[in-house]
Protein backbone atom coordinates (compact mmCIF):
# COMPACT_ATOMS: atom_id res chain seq x y z
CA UNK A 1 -17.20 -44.13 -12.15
CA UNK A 2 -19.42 -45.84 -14.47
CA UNK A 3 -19.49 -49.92 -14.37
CA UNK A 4 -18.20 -51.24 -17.79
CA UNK A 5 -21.59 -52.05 -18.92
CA UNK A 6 -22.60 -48.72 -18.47
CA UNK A 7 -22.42 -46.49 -21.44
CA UNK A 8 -21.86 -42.84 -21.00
CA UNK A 9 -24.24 -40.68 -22.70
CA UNK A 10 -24.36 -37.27 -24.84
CA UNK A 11 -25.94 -34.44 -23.90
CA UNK A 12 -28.37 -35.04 -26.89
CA UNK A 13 -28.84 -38.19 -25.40
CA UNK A 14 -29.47 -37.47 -22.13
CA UNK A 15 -31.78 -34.73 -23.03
CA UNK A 16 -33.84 -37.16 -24.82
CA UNK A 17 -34.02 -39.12 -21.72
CA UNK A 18 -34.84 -36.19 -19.41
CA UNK A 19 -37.22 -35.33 -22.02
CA UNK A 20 -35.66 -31.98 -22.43
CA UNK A 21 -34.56 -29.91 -25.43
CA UNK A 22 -30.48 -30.53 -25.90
CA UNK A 23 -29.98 -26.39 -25.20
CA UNK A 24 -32.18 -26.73 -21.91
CA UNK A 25 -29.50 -29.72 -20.75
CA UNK A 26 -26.56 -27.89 -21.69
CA UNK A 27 -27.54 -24.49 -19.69
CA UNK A 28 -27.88 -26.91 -16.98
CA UNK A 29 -25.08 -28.13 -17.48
CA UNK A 30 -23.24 -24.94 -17.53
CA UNK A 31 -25.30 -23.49 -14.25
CA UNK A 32 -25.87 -25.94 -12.04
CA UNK A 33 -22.83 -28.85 -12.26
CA UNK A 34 -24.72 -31.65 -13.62
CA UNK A 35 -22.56 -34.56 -13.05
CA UNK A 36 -20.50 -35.09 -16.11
CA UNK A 37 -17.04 -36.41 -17.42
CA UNK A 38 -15.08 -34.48 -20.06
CA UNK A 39 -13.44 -36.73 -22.77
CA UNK A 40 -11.32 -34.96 -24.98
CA UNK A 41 -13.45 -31.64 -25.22
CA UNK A 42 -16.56 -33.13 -24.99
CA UNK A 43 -18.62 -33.98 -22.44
CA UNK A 44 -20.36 -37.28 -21.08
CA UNK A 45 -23.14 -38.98 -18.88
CA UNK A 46 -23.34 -40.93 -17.00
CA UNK A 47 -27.26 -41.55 -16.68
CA UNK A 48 -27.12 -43.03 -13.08
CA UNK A 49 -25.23 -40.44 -11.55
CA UNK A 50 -27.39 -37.78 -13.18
CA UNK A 51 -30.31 -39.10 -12.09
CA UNK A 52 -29.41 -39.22 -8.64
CA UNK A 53 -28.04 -36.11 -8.72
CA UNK A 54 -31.53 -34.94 -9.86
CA UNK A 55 -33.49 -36.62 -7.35
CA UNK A 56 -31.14 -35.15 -4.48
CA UNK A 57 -32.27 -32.03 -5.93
CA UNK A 58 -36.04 -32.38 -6.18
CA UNK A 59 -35.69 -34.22 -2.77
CA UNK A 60 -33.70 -31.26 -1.29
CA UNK A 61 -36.15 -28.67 -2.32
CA UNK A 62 -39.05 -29.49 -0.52
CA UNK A 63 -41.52 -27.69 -3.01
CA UNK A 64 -45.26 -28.33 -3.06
CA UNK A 65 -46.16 -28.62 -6.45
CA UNK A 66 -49.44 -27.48 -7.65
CA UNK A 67 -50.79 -27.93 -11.15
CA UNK A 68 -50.19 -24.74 -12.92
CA UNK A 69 -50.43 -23.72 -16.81
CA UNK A 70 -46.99 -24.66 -18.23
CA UNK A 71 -44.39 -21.83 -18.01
CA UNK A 72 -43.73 -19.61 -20.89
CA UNK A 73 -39.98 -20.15 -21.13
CA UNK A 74 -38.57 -23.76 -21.29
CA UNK A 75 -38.37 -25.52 -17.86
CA UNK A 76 -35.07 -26.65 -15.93
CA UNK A 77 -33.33 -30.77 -16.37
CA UNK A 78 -34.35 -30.42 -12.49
CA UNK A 79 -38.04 -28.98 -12.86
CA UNK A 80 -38.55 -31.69 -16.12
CA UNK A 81 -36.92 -34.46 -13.74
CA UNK A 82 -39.23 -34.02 -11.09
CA UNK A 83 -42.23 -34.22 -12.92
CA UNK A 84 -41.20 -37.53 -14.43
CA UNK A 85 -40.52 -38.56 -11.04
CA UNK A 86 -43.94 -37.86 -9.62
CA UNK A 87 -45.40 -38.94 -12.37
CA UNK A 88 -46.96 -35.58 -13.46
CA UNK A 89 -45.52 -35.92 -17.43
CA UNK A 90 -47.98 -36.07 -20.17
């Protein structure tokens, strides 16, 4: 649960901070669990959870990454994550 002054996040929002489109978060979302909390119909973020969520992820998986031309279709909130975690953003 999020401390009091946390405040929970849209997925606009928290696109913007995963420097991700809004539809790339949201299929995320959809597919892979993404920690979130539904209030009303909607649904919220909690941006330390997600993060740690992400970093369990890119932590989990182990992956040498090599610098390779940027993929044709738009990139994962994991794959996006990662990169600003390494430091590999531009």
């Amino acid at each position: 649960m999020p401390h009091k002054a946390d405040k929970l996040l849209t997925s606009q929002e928290m696109a913007e901070r995963l420097s991700v489109s809004a539809q790339t978060f949201r299929r995320d979302v959809k597919s892979r669990n993404i920690p979130h909390i539904v209030v009303g119909k909607r649904f919220r973020f909690d941006p330390a959870r997600v993060e740690a969520y992400l970093l369990a992820k890119v932590q989990q998986s182990n992956v040498v990454r090599l610098k390779l031309p940027k993929p044709a279709r738009p990139q994962s909130v994991a794959s996006r994550f990662a990169e600003k975690v390494n430091g590999d953003v531009s």
